[in-house]
Protein backbone atom coordinates (compact mmCIF):
# COMPACT_ATOMS: atom_id res chain seq x y z
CA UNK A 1 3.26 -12.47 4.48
CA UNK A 2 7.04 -13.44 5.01
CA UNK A 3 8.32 -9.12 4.95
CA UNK A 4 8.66 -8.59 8.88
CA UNK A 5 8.80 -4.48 7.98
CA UNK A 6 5.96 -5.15 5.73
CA UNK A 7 3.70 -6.96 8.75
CA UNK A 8 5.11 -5.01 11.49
CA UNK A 9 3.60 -1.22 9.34
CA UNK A 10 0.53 -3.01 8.96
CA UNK A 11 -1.42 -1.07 11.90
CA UNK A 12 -0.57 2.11 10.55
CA UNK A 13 -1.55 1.39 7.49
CA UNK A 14 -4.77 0.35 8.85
CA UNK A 15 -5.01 3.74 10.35
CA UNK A 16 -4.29 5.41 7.39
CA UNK A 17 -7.12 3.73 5.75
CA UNK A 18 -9.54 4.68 8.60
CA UNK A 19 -8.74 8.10 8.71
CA UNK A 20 -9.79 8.44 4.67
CA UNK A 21 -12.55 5.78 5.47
CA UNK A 22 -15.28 8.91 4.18
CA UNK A 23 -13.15 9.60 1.07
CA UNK A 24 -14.37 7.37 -2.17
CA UNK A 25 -11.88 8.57 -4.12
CA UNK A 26 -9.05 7.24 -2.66
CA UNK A 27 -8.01 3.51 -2.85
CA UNK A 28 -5.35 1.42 -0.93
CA UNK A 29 -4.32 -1.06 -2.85
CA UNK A 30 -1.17 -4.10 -2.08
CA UNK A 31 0.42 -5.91 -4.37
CA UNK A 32 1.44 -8.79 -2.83
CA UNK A 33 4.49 -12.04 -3.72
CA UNK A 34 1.79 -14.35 -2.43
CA UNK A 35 -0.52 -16.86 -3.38
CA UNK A 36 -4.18 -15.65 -3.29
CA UNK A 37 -4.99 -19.07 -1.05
CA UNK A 38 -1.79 -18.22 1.55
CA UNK A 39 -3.12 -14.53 1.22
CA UNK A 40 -6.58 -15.44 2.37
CA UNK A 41 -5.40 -17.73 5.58
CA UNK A 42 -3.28 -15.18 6.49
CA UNK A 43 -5.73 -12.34 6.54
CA UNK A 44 -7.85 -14.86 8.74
CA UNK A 45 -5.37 -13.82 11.38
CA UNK A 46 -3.91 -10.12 10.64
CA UNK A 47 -6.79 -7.54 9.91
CA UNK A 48 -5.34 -6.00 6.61
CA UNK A 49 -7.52 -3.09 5.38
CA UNK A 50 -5.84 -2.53 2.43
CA UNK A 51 -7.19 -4.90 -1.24
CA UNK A 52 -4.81 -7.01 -1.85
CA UNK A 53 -4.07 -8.09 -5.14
CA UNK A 54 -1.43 -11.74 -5.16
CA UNK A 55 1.17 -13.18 -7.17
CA UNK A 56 2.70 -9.87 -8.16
CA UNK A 57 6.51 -10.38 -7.29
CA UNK A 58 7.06 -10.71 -11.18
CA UNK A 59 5.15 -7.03 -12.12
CA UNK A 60 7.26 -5.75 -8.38
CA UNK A 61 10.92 -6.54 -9.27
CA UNK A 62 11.03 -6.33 -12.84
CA UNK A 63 8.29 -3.65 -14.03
CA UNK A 64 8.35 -1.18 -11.14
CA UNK A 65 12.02 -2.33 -10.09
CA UNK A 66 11.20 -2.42 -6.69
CA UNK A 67 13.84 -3.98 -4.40
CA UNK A 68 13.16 -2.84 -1.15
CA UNK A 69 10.06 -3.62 0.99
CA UNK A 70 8.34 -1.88 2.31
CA UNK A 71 7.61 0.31 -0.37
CA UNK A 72 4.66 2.68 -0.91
CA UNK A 73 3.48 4.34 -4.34
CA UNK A 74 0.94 7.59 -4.24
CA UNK A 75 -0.62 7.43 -7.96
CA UNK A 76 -2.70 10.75 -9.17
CA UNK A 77 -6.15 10.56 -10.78
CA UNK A 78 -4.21 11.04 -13.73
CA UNK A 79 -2.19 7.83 -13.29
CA UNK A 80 1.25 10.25 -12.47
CA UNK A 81 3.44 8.57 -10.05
CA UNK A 82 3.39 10.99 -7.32
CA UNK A 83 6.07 9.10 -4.92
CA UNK A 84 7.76 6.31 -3.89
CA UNK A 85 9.40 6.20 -1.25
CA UNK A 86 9.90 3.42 1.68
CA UNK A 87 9.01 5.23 4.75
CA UNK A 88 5.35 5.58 5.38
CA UNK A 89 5.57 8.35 7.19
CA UNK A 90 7.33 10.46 3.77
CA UNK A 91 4.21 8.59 2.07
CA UNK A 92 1.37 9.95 4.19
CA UNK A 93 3.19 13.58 4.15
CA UNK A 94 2.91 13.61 0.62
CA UNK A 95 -1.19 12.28 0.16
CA UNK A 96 -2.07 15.19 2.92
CA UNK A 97 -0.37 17.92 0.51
CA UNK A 98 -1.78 16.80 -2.21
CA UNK A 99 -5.31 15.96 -0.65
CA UNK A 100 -4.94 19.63 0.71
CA UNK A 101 -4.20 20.95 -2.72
CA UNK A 102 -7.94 19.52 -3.48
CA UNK A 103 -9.76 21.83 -1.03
């Protein structure tokens, strides 16, 4: 809610949600510093097409170690991290090659 970068990438990541809309196997998931109640009044005013899951600044800085924000995590089916990068743009690069790789 309070990561300008983070708000400001938001309609791109909408996109990017639309444009796998017919895929079931993929999932866009946020993991969010905030309160599930501050999450929910907030989303009454920014359309966020990602699930959001709150309260996970804890699990962020000291499980994954992430320290900069944006910052965007492709998983496999297989629960590898594929990358992590902060710019989207590396992010949806990487899900096209390996959504190609499917086909």
């Amino acid at each position: 809610i309070n990561c300008v970068p983070c708000v400001a990438e938001m309609p791109r990541l909408n996109k990017l949600v639309n444009d796998y809309k017919e895929r079931n196997d993929l999932l866009f998931l946020s993991l969010a510093f905030d309160k599930a109640d501050s999450l929910r009044n907030f989303l009454q005013k920014t359309v966020f097409k990602y699930r959001i899951i709150p309260e996970k600044e804890t699990y962020l800085l000291n499980t994954l170690s992430i320290s900069e924000y944006p910052t965007h995590i492709i998983i496999s089916r297989e629960g590898l991290v594929l990358k992590i990068s902060e710019n989207l743009d590396d992010i949806i690069n990487v899900l096209k090659i390996e959504l190609a790789k499917e086909n």
